[in-house]
PDB file of N, CA and C in Angstrom:
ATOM      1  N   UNK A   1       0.842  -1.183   0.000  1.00  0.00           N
ATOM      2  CA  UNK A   1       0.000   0.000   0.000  1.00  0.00           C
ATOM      3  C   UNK A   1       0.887   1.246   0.000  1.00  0.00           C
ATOM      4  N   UNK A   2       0.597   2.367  -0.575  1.00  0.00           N
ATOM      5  CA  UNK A   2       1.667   3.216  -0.685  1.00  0.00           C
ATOM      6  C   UNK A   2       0.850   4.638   0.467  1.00  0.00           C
ATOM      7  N   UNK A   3       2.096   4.830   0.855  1.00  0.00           N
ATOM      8  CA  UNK A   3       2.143   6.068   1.893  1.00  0.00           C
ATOM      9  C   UNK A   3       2.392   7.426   1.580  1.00  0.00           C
ATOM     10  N   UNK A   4       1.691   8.221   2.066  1.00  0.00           N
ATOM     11  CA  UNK A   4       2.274   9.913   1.908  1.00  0.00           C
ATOM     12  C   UNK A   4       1.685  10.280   2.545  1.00  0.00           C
ATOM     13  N   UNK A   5       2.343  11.899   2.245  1.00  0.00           N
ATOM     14  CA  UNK A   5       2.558  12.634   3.276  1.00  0.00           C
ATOM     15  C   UNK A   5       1.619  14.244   2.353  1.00  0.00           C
ATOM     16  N   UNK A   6       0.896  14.945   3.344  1.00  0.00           N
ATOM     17  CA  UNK A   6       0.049  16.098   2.776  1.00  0.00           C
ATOM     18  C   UNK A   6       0.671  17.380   3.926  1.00  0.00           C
ATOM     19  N   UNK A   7       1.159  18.573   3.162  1.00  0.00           N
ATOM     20  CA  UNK A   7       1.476  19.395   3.584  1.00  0.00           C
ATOM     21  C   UNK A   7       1.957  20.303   3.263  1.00  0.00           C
ATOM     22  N   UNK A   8       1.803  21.458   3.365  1.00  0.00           N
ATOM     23  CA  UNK A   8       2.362  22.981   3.200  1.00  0.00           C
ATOM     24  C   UNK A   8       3.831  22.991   3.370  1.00  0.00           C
ATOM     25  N   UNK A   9       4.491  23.625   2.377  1.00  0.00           N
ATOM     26  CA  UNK A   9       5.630  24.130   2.475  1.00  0.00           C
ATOM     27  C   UNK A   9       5.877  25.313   3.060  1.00  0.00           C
ATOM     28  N   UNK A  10       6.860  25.533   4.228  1.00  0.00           N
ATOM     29  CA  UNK A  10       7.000  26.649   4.984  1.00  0.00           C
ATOM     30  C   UNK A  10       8.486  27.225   4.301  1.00  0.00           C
ATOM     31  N   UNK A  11       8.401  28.393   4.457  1.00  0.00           N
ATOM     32  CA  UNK A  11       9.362  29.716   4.029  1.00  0.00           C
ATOM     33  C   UNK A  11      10.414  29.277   4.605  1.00  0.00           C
ATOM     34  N   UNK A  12      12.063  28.935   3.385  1.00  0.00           N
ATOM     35  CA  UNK A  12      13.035  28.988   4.211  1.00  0.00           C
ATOM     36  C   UNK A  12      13.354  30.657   5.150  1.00  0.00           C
ATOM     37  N   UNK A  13      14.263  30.605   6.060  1.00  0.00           N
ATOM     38  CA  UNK A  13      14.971  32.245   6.784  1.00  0.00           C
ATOM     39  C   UNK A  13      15.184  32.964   5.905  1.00  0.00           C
ATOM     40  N   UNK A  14      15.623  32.590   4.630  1.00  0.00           N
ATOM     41  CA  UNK A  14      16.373  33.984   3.273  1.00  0.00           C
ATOM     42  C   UNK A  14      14.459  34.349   3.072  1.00  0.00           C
ATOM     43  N   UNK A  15      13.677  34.369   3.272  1.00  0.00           N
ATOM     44  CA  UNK A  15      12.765  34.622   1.797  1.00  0.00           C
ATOM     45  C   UNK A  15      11.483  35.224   3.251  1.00  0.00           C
ATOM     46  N   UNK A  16      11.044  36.679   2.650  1.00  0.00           N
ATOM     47  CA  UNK A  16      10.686  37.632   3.683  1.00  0.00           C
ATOM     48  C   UNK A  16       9.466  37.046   3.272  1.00  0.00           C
ATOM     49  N   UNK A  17       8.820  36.714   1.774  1.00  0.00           N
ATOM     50  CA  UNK A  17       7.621  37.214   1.591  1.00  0.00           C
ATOM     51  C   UNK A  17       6.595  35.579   1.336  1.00  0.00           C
ATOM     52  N   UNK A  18       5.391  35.417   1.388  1.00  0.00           N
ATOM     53  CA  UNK A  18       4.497  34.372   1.670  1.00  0.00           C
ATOM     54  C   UNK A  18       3.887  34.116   0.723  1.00  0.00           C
ATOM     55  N   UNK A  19       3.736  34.990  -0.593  1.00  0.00           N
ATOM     56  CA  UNK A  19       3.331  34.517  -1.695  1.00  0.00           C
ATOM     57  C   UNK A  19       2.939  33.201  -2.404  1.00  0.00           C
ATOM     58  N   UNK A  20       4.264  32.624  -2.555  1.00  0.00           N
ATOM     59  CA  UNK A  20       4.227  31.202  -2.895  1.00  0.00           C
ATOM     60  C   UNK A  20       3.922  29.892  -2.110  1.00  0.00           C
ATOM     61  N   UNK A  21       3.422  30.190  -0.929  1.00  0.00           N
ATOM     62  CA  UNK A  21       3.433  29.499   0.353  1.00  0.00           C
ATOM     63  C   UNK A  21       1.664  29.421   0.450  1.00  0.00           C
ATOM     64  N   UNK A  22       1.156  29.255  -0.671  1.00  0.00           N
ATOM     65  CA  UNK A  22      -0.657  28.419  -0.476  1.00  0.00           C
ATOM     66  C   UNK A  22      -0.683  27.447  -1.314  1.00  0.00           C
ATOM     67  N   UNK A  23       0.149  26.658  -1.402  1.00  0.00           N
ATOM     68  CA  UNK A  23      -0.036  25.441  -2.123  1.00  0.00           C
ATOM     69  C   UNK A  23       0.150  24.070  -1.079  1.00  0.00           C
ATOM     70  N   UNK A  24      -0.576  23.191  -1.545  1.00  0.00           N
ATOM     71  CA  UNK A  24      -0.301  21.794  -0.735  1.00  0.00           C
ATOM     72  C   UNK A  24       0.026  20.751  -1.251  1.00  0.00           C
ATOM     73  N   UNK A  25       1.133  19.995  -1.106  1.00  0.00           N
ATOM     74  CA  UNK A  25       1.635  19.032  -1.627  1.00  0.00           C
ATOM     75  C   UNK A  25       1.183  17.804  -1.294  1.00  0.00           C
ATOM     76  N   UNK A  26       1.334  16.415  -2.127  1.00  0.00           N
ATOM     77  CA  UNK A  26       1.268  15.042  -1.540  1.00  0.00           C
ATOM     78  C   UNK A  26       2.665  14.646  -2.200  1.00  0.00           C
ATOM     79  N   UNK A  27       3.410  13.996  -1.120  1.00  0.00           N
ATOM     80  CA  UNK A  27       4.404  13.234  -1.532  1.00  0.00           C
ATOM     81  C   UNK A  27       4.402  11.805  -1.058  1.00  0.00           C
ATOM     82  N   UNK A  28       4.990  10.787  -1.714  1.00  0.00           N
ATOM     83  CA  UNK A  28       5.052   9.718  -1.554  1.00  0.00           C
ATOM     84  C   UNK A  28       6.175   9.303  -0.271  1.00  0.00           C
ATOM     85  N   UNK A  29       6.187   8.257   0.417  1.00  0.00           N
ATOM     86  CA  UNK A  29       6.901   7.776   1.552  1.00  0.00           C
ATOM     87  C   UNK A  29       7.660   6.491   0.889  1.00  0.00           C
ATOM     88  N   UNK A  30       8.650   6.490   0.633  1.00  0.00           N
ATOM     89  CA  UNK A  30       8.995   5.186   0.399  1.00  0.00           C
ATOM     90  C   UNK A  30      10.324   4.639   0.986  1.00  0.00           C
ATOM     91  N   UNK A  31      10.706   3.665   1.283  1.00  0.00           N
ATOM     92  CA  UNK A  31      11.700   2.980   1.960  1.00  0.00           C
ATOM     93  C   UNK A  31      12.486   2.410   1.434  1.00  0.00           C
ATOM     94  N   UNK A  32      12.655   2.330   0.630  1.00  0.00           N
ATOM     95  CA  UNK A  32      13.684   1.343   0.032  1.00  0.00           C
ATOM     96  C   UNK A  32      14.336   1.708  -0.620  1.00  0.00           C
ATOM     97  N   UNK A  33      15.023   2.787  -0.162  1.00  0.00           N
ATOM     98  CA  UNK A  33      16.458   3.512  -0.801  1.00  0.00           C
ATOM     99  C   UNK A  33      17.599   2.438  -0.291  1.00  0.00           C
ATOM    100  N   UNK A  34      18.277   2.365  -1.284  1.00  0.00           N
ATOM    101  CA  UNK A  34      19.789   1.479  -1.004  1.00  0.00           C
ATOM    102  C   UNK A  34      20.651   2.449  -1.835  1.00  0.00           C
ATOM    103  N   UNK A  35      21.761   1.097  -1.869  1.00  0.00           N
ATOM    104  CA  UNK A  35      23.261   2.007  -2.273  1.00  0.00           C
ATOM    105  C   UNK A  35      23.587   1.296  -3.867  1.00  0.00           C
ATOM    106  N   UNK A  36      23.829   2.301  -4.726  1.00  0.00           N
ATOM    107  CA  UNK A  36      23.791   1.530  -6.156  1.00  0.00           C
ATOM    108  C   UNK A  36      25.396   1.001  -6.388  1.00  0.00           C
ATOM    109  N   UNK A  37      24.868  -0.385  -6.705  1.00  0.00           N
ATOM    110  CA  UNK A  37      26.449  -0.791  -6.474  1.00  0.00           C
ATOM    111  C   UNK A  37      27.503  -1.030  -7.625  1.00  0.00           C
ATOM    112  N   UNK A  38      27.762   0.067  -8.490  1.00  0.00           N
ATOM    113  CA  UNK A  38      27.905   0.165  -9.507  1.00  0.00           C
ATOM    114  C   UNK A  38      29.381   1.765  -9.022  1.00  0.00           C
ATOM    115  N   UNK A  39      28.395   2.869  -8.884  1.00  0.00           N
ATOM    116  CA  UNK A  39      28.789   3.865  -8.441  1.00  0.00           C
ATOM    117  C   UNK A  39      28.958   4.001  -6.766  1.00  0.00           C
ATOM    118  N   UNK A  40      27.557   3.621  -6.009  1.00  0.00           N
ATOM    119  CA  UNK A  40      28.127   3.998  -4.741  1.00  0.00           C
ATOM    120  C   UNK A  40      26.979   5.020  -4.171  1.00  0.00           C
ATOM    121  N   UNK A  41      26.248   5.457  -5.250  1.00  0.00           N
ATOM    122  CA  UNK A  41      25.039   6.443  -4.884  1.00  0.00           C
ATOM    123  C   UNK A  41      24.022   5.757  -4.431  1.00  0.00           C
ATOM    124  N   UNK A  42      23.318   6.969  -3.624  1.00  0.00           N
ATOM    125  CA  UNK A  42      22.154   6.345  -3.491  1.00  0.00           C
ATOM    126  C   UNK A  42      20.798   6.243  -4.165  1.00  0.00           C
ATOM    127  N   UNK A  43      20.274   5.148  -4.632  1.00  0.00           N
ATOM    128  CA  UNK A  43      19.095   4.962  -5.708  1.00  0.00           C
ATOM    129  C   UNK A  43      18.068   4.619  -4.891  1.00  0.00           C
ATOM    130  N   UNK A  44      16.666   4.375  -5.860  1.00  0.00           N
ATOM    131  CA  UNK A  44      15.682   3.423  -5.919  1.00  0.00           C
ATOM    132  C   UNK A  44      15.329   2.759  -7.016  1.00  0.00           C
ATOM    133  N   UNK A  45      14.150   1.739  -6.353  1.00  0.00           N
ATOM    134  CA  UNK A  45      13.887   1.138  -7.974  1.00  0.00           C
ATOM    135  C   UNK A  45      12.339   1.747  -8.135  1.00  0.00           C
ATOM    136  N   UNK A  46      12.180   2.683  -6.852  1.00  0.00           N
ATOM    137  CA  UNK A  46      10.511   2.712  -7.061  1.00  0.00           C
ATOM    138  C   UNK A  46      10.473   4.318  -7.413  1.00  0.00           C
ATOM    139  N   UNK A  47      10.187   4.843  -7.976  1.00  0.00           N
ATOM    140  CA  UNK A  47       9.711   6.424  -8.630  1.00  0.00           C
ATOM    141  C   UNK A  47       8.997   7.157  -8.084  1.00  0.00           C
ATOM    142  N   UNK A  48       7.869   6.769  -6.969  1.00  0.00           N
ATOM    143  CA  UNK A  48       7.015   7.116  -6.056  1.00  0.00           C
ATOM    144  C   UNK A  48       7.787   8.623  -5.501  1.00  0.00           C
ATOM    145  N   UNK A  49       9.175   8.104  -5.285  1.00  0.00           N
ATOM    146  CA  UNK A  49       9.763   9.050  -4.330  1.00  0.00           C
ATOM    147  C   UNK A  49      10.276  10.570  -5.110  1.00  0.00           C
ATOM    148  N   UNK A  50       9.745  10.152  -6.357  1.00  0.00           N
ATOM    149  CA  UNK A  50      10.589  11.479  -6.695  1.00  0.00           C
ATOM    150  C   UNK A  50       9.034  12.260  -7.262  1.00  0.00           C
ATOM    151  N   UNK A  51       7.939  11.999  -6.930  1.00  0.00           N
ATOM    152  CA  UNK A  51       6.533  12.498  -7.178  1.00  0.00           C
ATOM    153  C   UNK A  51       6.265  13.200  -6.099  1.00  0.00           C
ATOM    154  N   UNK A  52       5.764  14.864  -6.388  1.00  0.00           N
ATOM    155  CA  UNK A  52       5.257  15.769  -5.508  1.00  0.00           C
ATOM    156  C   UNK A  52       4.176  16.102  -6.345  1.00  0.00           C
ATOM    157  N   UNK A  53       2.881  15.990  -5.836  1.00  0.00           N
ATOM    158  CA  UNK A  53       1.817  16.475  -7.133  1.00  0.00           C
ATOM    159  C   UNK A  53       1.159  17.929  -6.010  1.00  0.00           C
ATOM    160  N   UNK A  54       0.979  18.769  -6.378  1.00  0.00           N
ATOM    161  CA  UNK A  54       0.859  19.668  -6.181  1.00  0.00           C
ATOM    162  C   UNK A  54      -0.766  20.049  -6.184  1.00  0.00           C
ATOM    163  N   UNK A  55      -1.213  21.109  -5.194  1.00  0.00           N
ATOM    164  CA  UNK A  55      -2.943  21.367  -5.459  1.00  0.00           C
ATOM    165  C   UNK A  55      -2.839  22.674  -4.884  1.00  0.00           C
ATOM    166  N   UNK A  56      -4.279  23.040  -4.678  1.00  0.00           N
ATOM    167  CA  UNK A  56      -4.190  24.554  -4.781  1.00  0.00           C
ATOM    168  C   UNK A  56      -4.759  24.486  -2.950  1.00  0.00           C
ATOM    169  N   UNK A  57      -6.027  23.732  -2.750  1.00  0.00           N
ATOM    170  CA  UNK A  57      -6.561  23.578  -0.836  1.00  0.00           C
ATOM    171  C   UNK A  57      -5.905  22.128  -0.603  1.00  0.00           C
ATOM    172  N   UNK A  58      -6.015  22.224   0.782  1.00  0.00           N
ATOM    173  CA  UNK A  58      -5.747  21.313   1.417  1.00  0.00           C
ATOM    174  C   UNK A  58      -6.852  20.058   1.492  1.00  0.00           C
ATOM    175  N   UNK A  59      -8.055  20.576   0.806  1.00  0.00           N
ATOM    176  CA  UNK A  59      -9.591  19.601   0.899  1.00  0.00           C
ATOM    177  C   UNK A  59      -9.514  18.641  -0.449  1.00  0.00           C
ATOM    178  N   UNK A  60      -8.569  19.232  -1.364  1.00  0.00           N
ATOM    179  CA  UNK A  60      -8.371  18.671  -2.498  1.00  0.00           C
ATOM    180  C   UNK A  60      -7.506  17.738  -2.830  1.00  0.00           C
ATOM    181  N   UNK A  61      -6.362  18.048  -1.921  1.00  0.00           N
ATOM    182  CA  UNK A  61      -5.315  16.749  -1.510  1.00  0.00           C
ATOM    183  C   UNK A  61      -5.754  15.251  -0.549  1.00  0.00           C
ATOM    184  N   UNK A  62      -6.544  16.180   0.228  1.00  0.00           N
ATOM    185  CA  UNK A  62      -7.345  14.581   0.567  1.00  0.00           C
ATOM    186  C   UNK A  62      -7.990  13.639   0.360  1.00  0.00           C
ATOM    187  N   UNK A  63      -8.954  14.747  -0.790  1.00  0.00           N
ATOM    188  CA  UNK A  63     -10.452  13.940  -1.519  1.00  0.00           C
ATOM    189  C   UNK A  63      -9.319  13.072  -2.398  1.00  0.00           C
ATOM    190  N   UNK A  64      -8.214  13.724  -3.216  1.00  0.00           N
ATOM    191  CA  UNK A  64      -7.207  13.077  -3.732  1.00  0.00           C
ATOM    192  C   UNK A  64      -6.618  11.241  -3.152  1.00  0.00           C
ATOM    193  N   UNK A  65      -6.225  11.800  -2.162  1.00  0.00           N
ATOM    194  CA  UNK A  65      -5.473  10.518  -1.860  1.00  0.00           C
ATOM    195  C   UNK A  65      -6.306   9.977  -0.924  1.00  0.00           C
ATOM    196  N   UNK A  66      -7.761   9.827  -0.423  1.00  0.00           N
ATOM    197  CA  UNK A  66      -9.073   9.261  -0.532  1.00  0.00           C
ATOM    198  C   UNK A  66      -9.366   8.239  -1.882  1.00  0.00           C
ATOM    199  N   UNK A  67      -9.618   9.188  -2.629  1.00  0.00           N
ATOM    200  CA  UNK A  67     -10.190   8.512  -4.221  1.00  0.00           C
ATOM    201  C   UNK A  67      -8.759   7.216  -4.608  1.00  0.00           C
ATOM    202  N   UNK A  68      -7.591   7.945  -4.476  1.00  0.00           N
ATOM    203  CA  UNK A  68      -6.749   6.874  -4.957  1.00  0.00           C
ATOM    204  C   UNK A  68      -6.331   6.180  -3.976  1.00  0.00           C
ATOM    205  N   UNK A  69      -7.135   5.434  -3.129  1.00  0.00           N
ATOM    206  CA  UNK A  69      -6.644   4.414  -1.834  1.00  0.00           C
ATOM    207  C   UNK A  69      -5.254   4.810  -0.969  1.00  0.00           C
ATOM    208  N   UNK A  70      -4.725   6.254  -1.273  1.00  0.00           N
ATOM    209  CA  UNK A  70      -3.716   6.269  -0.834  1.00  0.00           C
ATOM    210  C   UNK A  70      -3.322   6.714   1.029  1.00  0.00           C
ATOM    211  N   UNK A  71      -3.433   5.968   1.531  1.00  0.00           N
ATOM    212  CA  UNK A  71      -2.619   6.164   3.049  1.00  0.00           C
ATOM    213  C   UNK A  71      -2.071   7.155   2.956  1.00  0.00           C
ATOM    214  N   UNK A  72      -2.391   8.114   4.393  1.00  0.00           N
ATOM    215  CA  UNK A  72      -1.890   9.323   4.272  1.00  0.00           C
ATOM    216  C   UNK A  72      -1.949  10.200   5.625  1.00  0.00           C
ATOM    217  N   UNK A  73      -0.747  11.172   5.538  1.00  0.00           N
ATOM    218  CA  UNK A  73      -0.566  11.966   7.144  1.00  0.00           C
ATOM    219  C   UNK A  73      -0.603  12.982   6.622  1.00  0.00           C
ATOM    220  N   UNK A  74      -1.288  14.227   7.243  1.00  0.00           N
ATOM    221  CA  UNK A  74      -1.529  15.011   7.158  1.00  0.00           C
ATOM    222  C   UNK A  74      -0.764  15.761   8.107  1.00  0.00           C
ATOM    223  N   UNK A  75       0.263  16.980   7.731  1.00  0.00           N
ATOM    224  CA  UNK A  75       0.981  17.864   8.349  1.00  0.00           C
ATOM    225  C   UNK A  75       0.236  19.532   8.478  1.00  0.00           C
ATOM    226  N   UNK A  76      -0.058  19.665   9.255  1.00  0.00           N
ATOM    227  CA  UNK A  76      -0.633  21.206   9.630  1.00  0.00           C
ATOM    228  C   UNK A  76       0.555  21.913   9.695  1.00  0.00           C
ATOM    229  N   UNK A  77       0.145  23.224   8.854  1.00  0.00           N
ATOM    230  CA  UNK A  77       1.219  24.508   9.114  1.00  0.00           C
ATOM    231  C   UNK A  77       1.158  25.027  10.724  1.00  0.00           C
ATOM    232  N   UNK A  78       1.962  25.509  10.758  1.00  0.00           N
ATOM    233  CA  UNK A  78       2.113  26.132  12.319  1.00  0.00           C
ATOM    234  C   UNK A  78       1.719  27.749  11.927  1.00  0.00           C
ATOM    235  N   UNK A  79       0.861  28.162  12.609  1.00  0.00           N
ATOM    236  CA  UNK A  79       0.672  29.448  12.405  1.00  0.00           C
ATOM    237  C   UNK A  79       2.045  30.423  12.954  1.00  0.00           C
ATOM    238  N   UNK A  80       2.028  31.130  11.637  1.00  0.00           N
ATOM    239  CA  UNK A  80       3.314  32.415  12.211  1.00  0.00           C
ATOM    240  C   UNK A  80       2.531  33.353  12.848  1.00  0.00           C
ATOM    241  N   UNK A  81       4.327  33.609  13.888  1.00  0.00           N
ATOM    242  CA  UNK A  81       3.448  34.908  14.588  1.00  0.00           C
ATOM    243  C   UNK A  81       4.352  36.057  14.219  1.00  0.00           C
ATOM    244  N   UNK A  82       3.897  36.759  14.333  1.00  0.00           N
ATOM    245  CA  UNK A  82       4.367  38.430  13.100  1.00  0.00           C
ATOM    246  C   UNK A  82       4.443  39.061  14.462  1.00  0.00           C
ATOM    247  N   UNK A  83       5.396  40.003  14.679  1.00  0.00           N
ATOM    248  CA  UNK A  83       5.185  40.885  15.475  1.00  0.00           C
ATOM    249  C   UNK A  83       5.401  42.457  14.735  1.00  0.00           C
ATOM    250  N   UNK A  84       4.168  43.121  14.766  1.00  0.00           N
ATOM    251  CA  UNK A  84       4.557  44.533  13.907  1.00  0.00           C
ATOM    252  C   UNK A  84       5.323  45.747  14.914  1.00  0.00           C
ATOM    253  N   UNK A  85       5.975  46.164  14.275  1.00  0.00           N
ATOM    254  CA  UNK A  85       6.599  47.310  15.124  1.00  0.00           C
ATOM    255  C   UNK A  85       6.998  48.443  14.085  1.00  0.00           C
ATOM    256  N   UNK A  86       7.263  49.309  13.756  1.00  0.00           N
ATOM    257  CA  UNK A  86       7.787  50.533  13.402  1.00  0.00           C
ATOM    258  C   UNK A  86       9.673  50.578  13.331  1.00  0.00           C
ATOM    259  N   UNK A  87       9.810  51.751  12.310  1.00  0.00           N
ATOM    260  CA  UNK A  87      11.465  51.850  12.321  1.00  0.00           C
ATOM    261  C   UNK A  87      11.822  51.790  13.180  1.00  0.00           C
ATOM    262  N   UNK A  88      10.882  53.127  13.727  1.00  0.00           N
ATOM    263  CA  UNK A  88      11.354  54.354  14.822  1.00  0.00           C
ATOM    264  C   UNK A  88      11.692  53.480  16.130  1.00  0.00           C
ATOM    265  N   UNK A  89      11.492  51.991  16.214  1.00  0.00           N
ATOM    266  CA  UNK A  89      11.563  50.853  17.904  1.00  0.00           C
ATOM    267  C   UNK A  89      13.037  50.740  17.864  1.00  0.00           C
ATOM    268  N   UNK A  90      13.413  50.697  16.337  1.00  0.00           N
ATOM    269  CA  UNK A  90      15.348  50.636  16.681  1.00  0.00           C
ATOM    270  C   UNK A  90      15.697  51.189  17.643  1.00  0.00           C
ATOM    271  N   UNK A  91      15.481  52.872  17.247  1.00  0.00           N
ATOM    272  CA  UNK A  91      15.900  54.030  17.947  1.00  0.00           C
ATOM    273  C   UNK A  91      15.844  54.219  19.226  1.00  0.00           C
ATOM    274  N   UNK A  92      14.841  53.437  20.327  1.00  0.00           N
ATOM    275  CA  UNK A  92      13.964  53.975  21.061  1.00  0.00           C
ATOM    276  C   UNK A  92      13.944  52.971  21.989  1.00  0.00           C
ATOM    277  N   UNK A  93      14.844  52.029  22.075  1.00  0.00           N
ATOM    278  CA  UNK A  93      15.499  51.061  23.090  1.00  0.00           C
ATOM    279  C   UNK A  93      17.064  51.418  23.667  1.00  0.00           C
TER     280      UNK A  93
END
């Protein structure tokens, strides 16, 4: 049975702005990474792992991997907390 995972991508530290950050992903879980013994890298034989299918709500990724029998964890964003302040707070400590 195949496994994944549903969840929001959060903002690396470089990147101020949230724009691109309403999309929800499903990715696949898979285990059976080994060592290719040829080179020395690490492979698979299953493709699952390199699939991120992408949606626009989070209601749509589920009905998703619902409809396609797919097992699945659901990751909640953590709400940010913003604190607003003004220039002028540099100054004024």
């Amino acid at each position: 049975m195949k496994k994944a995972i549903i969840y929001k991508p959060s903002k690396s530290a470089m990147q101020s702005g949230t724009k691109k950050f309403n999309k929800w992903f499903l990715k696949f879980i898979t285990k059976d990474k080994g060592t290719n013994p040829l080179m020395g890298w690490e492979s698979s034989e299953d493709t699952l792992n390199e699939l991120n299918i992408e949606f626009k709500t989070k209601e749509l990724a589920i009905n998703y991997a619902k409809k396609k029998k797919i097992d699945f964890e659901l990751i909640e964003p953590r709400k940010r907390k913003t604190v607003k302040k003004s220039y002028a707070d540099n100054f004024l400590k």
